[in-house]
Structure formats: structure tokens, C-alpha cells
C-alpha atoms as a PDB file:
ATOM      1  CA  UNK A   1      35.813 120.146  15.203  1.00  0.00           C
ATOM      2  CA  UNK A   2      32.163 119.795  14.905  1.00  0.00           C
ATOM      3  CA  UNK A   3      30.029 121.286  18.577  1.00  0.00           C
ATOM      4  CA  UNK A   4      26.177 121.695  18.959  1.00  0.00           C
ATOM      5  CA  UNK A   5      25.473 124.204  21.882  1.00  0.00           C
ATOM      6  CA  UNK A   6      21.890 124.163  23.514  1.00  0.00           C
ATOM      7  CA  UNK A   7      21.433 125.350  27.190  1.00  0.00           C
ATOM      8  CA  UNK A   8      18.815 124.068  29.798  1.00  0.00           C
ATOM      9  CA  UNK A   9      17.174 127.720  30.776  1.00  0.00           C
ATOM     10  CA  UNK A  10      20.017 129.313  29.824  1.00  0.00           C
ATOM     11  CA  UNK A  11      22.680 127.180  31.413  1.00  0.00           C
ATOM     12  CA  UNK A  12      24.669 126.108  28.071  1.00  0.00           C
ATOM     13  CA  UNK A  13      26.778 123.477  27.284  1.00  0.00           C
ATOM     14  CA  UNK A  14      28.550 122.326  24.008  1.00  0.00           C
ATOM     15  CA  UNK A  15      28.351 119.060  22.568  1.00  0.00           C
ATOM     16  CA  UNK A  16      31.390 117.813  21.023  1.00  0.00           C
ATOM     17  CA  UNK A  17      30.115 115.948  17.478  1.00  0.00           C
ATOM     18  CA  UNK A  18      33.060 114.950  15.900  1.00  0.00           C
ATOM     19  CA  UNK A  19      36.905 116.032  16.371  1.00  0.00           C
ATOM     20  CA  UNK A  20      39.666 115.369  18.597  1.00  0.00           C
ATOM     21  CA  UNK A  21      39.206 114.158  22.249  1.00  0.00           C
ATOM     22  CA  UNK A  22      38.929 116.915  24.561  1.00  0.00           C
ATOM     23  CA  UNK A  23      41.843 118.038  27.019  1.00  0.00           C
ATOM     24  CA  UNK A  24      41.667 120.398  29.712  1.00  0.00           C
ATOM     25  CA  UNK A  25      43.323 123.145  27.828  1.00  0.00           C
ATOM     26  CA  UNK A  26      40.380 122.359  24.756  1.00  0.00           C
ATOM     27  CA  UNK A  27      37.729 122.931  27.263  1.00  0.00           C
ATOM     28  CA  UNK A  28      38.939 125.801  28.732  1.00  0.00           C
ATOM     29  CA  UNK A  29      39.645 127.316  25.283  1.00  0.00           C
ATOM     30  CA  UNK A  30      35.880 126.057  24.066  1.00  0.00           C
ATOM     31  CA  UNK A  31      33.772 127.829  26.620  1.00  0.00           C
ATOM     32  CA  UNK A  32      35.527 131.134  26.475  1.00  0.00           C
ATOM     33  CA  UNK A  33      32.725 133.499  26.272  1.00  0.00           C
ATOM     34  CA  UNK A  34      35.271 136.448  24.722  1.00  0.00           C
ATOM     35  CA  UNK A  35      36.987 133.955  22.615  1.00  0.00           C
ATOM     36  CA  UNK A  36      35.691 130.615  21.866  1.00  0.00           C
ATOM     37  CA  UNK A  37      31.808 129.721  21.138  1.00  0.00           C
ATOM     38  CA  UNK A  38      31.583 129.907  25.010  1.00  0.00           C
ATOM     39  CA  UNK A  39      29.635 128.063  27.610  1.00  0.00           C
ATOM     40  CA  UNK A  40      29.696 126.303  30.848  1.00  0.00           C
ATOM     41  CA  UNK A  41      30.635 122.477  29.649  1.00  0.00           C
ATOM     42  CA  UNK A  42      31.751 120.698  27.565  1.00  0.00           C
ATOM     43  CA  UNK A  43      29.752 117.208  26.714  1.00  0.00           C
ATOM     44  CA  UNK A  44      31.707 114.274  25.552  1.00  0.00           C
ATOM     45  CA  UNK A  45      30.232 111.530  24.387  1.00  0.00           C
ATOM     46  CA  UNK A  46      32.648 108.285  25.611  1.00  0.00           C
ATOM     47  CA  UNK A  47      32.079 104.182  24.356  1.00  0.00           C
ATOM     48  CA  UNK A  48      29.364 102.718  26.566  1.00  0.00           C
ATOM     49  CA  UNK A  49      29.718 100.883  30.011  1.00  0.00           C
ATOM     50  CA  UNK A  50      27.846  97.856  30.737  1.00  0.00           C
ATOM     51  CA  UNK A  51      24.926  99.381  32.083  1.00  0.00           C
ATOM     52  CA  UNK A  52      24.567 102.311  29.587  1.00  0.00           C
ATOM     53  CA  UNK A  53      23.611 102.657  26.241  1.00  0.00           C
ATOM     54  CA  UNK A  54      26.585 105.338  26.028  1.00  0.00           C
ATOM     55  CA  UNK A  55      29.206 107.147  28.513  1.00  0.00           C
ATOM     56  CA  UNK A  56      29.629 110.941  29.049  1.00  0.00           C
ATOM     57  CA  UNK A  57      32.423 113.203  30.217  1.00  0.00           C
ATOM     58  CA  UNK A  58      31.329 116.621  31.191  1.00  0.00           C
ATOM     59  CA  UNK A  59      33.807 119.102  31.196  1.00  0.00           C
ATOM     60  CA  UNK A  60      34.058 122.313  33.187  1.00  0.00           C
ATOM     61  CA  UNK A  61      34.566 125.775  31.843  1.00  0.00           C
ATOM     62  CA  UNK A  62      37.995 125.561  33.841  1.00  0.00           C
ATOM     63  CA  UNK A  63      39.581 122.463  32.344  1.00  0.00           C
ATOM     64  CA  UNK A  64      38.094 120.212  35.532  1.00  0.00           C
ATOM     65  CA  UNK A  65      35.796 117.208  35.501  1.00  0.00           C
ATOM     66  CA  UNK A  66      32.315 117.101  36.844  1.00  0.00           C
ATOM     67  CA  UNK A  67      31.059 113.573  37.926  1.00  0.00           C
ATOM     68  CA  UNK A  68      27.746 115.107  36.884  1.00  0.00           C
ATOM     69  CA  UNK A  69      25.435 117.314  35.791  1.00  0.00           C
ATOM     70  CA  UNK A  70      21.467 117.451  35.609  1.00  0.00           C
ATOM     71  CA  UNK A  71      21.566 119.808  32.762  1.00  0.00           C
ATOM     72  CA  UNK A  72      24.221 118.465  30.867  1.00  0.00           C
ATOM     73  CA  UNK A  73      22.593 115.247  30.642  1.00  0.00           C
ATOM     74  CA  UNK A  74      19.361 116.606  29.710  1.00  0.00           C
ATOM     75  CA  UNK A  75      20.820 118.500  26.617  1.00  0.00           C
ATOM     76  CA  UNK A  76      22.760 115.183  25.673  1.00  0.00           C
ATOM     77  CA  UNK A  77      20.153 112.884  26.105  1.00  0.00           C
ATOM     78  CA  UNK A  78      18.312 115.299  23.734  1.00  0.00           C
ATOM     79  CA  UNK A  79      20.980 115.682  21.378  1.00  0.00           C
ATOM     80  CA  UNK A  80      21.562 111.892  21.276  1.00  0.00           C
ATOM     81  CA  UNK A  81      17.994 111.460  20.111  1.00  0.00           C
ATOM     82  CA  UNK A  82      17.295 114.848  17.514  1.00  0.00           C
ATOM     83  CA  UNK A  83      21.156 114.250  15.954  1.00  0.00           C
ATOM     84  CA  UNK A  84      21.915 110.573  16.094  1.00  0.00           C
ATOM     85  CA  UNK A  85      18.322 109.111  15.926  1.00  0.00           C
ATOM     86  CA  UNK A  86      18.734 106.918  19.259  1.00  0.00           C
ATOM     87  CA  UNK A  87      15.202 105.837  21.501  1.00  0.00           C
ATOM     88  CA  UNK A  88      13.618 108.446  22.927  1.00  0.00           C
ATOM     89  CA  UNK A  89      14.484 106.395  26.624  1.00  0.00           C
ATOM     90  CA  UNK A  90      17.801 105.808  27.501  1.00  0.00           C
ATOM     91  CA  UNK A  91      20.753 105.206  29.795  1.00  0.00           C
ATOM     92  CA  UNK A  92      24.097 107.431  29.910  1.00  0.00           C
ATOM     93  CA  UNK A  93      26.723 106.271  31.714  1.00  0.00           C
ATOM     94  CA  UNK A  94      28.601 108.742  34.510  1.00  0.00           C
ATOM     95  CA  UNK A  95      31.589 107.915  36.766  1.00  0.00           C
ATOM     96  CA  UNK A  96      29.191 106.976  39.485  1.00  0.00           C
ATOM     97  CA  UNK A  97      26.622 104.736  36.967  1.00  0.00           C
ATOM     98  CA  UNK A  98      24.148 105.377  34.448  1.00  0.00           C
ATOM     99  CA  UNK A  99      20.956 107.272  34.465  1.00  0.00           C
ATOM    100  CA  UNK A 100      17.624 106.384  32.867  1.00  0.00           C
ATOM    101  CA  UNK A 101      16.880 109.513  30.243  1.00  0.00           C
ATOM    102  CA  UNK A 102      13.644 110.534  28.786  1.00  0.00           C
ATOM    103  CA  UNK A 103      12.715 112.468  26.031  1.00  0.00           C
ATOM    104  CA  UNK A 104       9.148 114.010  25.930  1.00  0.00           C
ATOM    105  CA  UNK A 105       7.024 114.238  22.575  1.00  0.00           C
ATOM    106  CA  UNK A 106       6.928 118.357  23.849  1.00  0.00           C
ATOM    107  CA  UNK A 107      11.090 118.489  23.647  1.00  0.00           C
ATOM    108  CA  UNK A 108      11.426 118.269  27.409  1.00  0.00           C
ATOM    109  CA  UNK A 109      13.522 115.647  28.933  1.00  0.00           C
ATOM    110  CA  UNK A 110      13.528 114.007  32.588  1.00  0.00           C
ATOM    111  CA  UNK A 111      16.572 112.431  33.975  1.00  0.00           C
ATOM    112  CA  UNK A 112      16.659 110.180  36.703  1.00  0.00           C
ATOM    113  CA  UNK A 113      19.000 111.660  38.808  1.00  0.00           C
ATOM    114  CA  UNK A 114      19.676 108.486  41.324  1.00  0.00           C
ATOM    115  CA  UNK A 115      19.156 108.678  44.880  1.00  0.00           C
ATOM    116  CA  UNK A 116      20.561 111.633  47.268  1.00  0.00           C
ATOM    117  CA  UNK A 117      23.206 111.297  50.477  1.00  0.00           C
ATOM    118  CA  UNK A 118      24.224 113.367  53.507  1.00  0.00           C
ATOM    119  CA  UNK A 119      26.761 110.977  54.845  1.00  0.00           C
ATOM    120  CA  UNK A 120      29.688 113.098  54.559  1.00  0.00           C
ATOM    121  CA  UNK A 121      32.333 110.762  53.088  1.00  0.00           C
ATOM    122  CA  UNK A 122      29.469 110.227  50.397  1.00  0.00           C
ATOM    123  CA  UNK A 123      28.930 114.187  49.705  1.00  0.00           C
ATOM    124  CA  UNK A 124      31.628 114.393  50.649  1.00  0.00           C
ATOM    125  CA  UNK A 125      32.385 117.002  53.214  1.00  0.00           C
ATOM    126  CA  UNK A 126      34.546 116.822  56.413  1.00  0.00           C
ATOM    127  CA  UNK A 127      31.053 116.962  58.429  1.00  0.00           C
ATOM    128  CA  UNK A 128      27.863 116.329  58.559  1.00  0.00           C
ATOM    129  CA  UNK A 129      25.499 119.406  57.337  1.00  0.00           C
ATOM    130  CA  UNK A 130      22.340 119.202  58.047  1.00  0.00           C
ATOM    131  CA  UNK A 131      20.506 122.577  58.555  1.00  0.00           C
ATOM    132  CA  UNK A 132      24.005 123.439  60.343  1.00  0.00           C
ATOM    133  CA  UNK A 133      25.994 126.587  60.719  1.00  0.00           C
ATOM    134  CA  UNK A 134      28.440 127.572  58.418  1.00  0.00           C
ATOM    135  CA  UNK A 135      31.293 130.513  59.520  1.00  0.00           C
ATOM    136  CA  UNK A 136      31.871 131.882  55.978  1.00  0.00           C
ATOM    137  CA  UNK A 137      34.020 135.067  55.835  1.00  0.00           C
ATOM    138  CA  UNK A 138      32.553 136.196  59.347  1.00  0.00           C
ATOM    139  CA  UNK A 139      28.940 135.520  58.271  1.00  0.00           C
ATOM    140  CA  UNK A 140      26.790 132.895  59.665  1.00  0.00           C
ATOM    141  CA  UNK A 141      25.292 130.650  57.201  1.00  0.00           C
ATOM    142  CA  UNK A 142      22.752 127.688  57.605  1.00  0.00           C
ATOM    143  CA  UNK A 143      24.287 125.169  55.448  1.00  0.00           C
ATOM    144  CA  UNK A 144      22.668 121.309  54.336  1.00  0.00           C
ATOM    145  CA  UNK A 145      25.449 119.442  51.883  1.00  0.00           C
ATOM    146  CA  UNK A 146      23.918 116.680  49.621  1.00  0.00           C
ATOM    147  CA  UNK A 147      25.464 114.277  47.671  1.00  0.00           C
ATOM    148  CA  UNK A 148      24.150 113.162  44.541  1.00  0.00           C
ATOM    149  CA  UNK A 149      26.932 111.984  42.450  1.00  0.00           C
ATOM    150  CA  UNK A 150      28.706 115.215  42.721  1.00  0.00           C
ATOM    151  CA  UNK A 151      28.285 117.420  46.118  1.00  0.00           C
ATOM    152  CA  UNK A 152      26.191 120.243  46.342  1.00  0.00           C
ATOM    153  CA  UNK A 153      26.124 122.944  49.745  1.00  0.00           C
ATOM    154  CA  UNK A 154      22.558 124.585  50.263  1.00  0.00           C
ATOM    155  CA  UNK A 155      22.201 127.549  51.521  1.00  0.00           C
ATOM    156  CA  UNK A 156      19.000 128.507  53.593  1.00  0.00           C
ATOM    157  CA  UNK A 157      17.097 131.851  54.441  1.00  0.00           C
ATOM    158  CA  UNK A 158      13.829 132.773  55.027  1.00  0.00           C
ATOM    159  CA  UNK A 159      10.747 133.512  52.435  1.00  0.00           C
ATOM    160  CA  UNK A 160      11.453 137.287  52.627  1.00  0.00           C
ATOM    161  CA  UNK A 161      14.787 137.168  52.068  1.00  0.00           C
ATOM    162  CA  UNK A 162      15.751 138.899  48.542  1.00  0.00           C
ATOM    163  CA  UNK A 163      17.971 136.510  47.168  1.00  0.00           C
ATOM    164  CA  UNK A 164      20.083 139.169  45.040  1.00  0.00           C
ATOM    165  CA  UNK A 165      20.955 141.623  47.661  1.00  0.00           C
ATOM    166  CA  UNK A 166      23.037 139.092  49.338  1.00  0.00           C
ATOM    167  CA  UNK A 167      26.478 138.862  48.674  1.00  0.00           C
ATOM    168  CA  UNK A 168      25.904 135.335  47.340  1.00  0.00           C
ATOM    169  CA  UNK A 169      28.270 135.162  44.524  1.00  0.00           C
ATOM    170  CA  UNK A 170      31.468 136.487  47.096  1.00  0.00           C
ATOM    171  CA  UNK A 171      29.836 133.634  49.299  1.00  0.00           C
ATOM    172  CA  UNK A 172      29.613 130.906  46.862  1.00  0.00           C
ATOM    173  CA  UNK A 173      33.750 131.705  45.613  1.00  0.00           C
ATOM    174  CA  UNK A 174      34.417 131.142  49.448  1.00  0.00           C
ATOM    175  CA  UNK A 175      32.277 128.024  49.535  1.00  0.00           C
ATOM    176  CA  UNK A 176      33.255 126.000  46.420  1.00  0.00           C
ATOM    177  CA  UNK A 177      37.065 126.014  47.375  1.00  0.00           C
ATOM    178  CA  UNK A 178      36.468 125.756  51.116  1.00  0.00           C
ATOM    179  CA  UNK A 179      38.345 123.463  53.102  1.00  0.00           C
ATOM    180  CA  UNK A 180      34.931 121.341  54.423  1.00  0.00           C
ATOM    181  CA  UNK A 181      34.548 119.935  50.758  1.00  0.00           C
ATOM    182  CA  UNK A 182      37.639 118.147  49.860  1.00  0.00           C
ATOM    183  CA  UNK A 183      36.191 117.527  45.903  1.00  0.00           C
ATOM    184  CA  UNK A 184      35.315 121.611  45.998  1.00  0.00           C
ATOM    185  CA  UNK A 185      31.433 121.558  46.071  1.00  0.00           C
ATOM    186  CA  UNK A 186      28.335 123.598  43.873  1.00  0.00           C
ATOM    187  CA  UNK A 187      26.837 126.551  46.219  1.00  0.00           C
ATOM    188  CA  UNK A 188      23.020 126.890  46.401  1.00  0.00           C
ATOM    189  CA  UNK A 189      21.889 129.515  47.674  1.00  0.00           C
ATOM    190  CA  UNK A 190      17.774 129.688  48.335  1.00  0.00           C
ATOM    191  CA  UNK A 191      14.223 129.806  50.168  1.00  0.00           C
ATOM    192  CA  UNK A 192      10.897 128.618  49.759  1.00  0.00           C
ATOM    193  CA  UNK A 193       8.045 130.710  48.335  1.00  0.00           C
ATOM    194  CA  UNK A 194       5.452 128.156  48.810  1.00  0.00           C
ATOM    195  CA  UNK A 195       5.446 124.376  49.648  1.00  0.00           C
ATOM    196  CA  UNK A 196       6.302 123.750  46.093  1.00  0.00           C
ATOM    197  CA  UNK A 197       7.567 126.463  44.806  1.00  0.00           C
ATOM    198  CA  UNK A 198      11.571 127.294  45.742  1.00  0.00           C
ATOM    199  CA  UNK A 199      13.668 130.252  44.723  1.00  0.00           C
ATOM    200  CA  UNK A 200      17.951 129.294  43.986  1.00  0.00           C
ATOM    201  CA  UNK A 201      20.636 131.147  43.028  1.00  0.00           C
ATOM    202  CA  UNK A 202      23.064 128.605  41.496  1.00  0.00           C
ATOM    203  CA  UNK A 203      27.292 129.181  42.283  1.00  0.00           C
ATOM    204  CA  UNK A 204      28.121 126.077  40.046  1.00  0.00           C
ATOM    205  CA  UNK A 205      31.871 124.620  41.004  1.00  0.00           C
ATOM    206  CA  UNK A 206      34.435 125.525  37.807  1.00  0.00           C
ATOM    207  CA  UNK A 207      31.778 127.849  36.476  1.00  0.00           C
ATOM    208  CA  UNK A 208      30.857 129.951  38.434  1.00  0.00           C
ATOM    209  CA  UNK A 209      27.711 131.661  38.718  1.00  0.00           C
ATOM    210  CA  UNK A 210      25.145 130.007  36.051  1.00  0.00           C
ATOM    211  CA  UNK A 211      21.318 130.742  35.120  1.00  0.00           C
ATOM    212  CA  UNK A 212      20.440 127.537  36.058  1.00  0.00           C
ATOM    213  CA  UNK A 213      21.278 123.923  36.924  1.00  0.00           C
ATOM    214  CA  UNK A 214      19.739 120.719  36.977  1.00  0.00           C
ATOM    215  CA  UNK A 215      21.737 119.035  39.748  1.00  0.00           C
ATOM    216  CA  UNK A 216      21.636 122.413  41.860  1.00  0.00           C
ATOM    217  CA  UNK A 217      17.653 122.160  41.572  1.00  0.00           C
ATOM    218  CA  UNK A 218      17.925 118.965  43.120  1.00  0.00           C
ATOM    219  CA  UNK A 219      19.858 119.868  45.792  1.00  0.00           C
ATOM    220  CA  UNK A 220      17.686 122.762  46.488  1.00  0.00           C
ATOM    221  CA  UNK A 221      14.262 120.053  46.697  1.00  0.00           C
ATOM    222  CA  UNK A 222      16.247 118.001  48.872  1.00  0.00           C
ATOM    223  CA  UNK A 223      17.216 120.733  51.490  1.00  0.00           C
ATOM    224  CA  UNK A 224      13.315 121.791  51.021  1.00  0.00           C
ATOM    225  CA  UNK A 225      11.943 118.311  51.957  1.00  0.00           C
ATOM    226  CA  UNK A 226      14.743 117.867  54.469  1.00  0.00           C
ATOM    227  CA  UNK A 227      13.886 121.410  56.122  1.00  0.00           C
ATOM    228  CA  UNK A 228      10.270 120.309  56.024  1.00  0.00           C
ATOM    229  CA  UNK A 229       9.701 123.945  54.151  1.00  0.00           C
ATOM    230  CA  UNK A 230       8.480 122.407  51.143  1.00  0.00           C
ATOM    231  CA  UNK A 231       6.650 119.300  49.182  1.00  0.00           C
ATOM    232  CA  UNK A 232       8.565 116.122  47.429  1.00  0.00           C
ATOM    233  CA  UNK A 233       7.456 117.728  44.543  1.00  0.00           C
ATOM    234  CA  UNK A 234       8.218 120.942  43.693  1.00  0.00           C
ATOM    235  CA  UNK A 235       9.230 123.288  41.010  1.00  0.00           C
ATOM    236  CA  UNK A 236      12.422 125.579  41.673  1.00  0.00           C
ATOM    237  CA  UNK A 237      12.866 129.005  39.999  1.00  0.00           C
ATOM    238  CA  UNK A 238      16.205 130.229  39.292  1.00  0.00           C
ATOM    239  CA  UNK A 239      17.218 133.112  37.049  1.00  0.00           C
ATOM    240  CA  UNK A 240      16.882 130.998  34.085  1.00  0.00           C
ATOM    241  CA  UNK A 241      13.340 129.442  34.627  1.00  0.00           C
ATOM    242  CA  UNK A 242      11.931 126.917  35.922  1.00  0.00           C
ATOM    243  CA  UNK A 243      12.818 122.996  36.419  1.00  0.00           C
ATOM    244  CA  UNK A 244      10.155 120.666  38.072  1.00  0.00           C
ATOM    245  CA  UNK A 245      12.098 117.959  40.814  1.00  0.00           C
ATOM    246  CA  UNK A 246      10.485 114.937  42.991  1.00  0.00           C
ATOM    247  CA  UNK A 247      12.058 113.530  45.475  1.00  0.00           C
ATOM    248  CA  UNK A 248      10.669 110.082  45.899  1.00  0.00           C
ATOM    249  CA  UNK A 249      10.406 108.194  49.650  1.00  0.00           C
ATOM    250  CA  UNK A 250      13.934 106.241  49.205  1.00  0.00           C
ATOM    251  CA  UNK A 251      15.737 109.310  47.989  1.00  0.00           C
ATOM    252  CA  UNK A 252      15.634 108.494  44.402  1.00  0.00           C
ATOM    253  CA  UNK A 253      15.336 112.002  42.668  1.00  0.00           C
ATOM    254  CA  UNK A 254      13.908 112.945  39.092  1.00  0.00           C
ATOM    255  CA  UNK A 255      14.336 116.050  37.192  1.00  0.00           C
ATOM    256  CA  UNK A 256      12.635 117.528  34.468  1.00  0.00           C
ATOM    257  CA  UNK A 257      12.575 120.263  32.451  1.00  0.00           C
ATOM    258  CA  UNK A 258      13.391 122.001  28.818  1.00  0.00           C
ATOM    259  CA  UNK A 259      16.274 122.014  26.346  1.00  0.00           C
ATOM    260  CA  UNK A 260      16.484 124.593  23.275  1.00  0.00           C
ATOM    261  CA  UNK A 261      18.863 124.357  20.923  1.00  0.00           C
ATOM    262  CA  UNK A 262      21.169 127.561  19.913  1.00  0.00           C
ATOM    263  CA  UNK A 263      23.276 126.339  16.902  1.00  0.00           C
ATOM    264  CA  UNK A 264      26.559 124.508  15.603  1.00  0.00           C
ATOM    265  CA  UNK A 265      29.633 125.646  15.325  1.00  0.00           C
ATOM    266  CA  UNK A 266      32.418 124.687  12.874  1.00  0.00           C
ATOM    267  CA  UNK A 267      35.633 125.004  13.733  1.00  0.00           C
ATOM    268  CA  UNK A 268      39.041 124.333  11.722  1.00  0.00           C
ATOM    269  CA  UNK A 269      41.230 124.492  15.170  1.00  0.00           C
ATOM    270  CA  UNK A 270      40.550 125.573  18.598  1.00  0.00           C
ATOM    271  CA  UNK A 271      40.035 129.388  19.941  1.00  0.00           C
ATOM    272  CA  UNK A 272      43.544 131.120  20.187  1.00  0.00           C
ATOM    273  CA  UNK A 273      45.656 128.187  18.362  1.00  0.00           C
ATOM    274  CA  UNK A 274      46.426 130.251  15.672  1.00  0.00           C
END
């Protein structure tokens, strides 16, 4: 088994090269920070549909399927152009369709993320969120869920709230299994420092908490723009850096940002077979 890891400010994934077709029990083994080269995915690269140049299957660090991920497409869109020579444009194919990928002369890449929903069977959640009060473990919340191929939650405070001395991480457990999101959801939580400039801290469903995340940025824009606290354009800081996100008029939403390689591993069997 062949993998190439890179991360997207920090948020790492690893690409399966060659080798057998990942399981559940692979991927869980595979991102095993203790034990295996550790991350949080797994990208697998799957024959292409008929409106993609090649398919993907993004794996979560706990053997579960994400429909998608802003990040993980980024790094494979890179590594599908610096490892198997393919245009620097092109589309991969998700569960819910393919989106257009660019790779910059400068190593970044943008990824046209497709256009954003708060209808709640969309998201989906049980109700609509909009801006909307959230009981969560006897704390209030102010809560906006988002759709955009996978479902995202928001959470909102104020520009002097210090993100880190909230119990965020106990929150965003709570939220990603709670009984609103029937597909478990990603928790955002986050403010706005300027009109285009937002501050996230990212509880990523079947990871956990993660330096960063494309499709979490997104969400965090969206809740901006739909909160009328920030720009269509903005940049949003999270502990990993910085990804730039606009939100055009009909929803359609573009991300862009960097992707560093860390290395490849070579493995004769997976973590803990032996």
C-alpha cells in the first residue's frame, strides 16, 4: 500500500496511490495518529462518472463516509495533477456531482464547491435553522445549518467573544450526534472580526476537532452573509490559517486556499495486522 499525505492548513488527509480498496476497518486503522501514518481522511480515487474526469471517496478517521469535503478535494485535485500529470482544471466526481478544480501556478487550488441550502430535508436537519436557538446541554446556542453536499451547523457569537474559552469541543460532540441532524452534521463554531474577515473553530463529523476545513469555511461565509455580519467575500481564520470563500448571488460557493505536501508512506500491510 502506497499513501501520499498533504494537509490543507494542517487538516491532513492521505491519498491512497496504489493497494487494496479501502474498508472501514482500513481507514480507521490508516489515520491512527498513535499507530498508523495518521490523519483525518482517507482519499480514494474511484473510475469516473459521466460528468467527471474522476470519482472520489473520502473516508473518515472513524470508518464513515463523507459526501464531501473542501479540503480533501483540494489536496486531491493537487495530487491528481503533481503525481499523475492530469490538467491543471478539472472535475471530481462526489456522491452529489462533480466539482470544477483548479490548480494555481503558486500551488494553491480553488474548488467550486456548488451552491449552498437551508431547506432542511436538503441539509438535512429536522428544522429549519436560520439564526435560531439551539438548547444544547442547557446552553442556549444561535444555530444556522447549511447544506452543501454534506450538512454543516454554525454556531454564532459576538466579535468579542474568545472563541477558545468556550466549551466548544464538549458542544460540538453534543451537536454532531444530535437528534436534529439525522446524517450527524460538522459543528462550526465562530464570529466575525471584520466584514471579511471571520474567526471558526471547526468540530468536523467522524473527526473530531480539526485545524481547519474547507467545507466548514464555507459554511462559516454562508452564516456571515446570511447574518448580514460579513461580505460575499471573505477570508476565514481558523487555527490552521487562512482559506479565502465567495459566495456568489445564486448560492454557488468557491473556495480557495493552499495544499503542502508532508510525504509518502510505504506500507507492506495495514497498522496493527501483524
Amino acid at each position: 500500500m502506497r499513501l501520499l499525505k498533504s494537509h490543507g492548513l494542517g487538516n491532513d488527509y492521505l491519498v491512497l496511490m496504489s493497494g487494496e480498496p479501502m474498508s472501514p476497518e482500513g481507514a480507521r486503522a490508516l489515520c491512527d495518529r498513535h499507530r498508523g501514518p495518521g490523519g483525518d481522511g482517507i482519499l480514494q480515487a474511484l473510475p469516473p462518472s459521466a460528468d467527471a474526469d474522476i470519482d472520489l471517496c473520502i473516508w473518515n478517521p472513524d470508518g464513515s463516509i463523507a459526501e464531501k469535503s473542501g479540503n480533501g478535494l483540494r489536496i486531491f485535485a493537487r495530487y491528481l495533477v503533481d503525481h499523475l500529470g492530469m490538467p491543471r482544471v478539472h472535475h471530481i466526481g462526489l456522491p452529489g456531482g462533480s466539482c470544477r478544480a483548479e490548480v494555481h501556478p503558486d500551488g494553491d487550488v480553488t474548488v467550486a464547491m456548488g451552491r449552498y441550502t437551508t431547506e432542511p430535508a436538503e441539509v438535512p436537519v429536522q428544522r429549519r435553522l436560520i439564526d435560531a436557538d439551539v438548547q444544547v446541554e442547557g446552553d442556549l446556542l444561535r444555530c444556522t445549518a447549511v447544506g452543501l453536499g454534506n450538512p454543516h451547523c454554525v454556531v454564532w457569537f459576538d466579535q468579542h467573544t474568545l472563541l477558545d474559552r468556550l466549551p466548544w469541543r464538549r458542544w460540538g460532540a453534543t451537536l454532531e450526534t444530535s437528534g436534529l441532524f439525522p446524517n450527524r452534521t460538522n459543528v462550526q463554531f465562530a464570529h466575525a472580526l471584520s466584514r471579511d474577515l471571520l474567526e471558526a473553530r471547526v468540530w468536523e463529523r467522524g473527526a473530531g476537532e480539526t485545524q481547519a476545513s474547507g467545507s466548514s469555511a464555507c459554511a462559516v461565509a454562508i452564516a456571515g452573509l446570511l447574518r448580514e455580519e460579513s461580505g460575499a467575500r471573505v477570508q476565514v481564520q481558523m487555527p490552521g490559517g487562512r482559506l479565502a470563500v465567495d459566495v456568489s448571488a445564486d448560492g454557488s460557493v468557491t473556495l480557495r486556499g493552499p495544499v503542502e505536501e508532508v510525504g509518502i508512506f510505504d506500507l507492506s500491510s495495514l497498522p496493527g495486522s501483524r
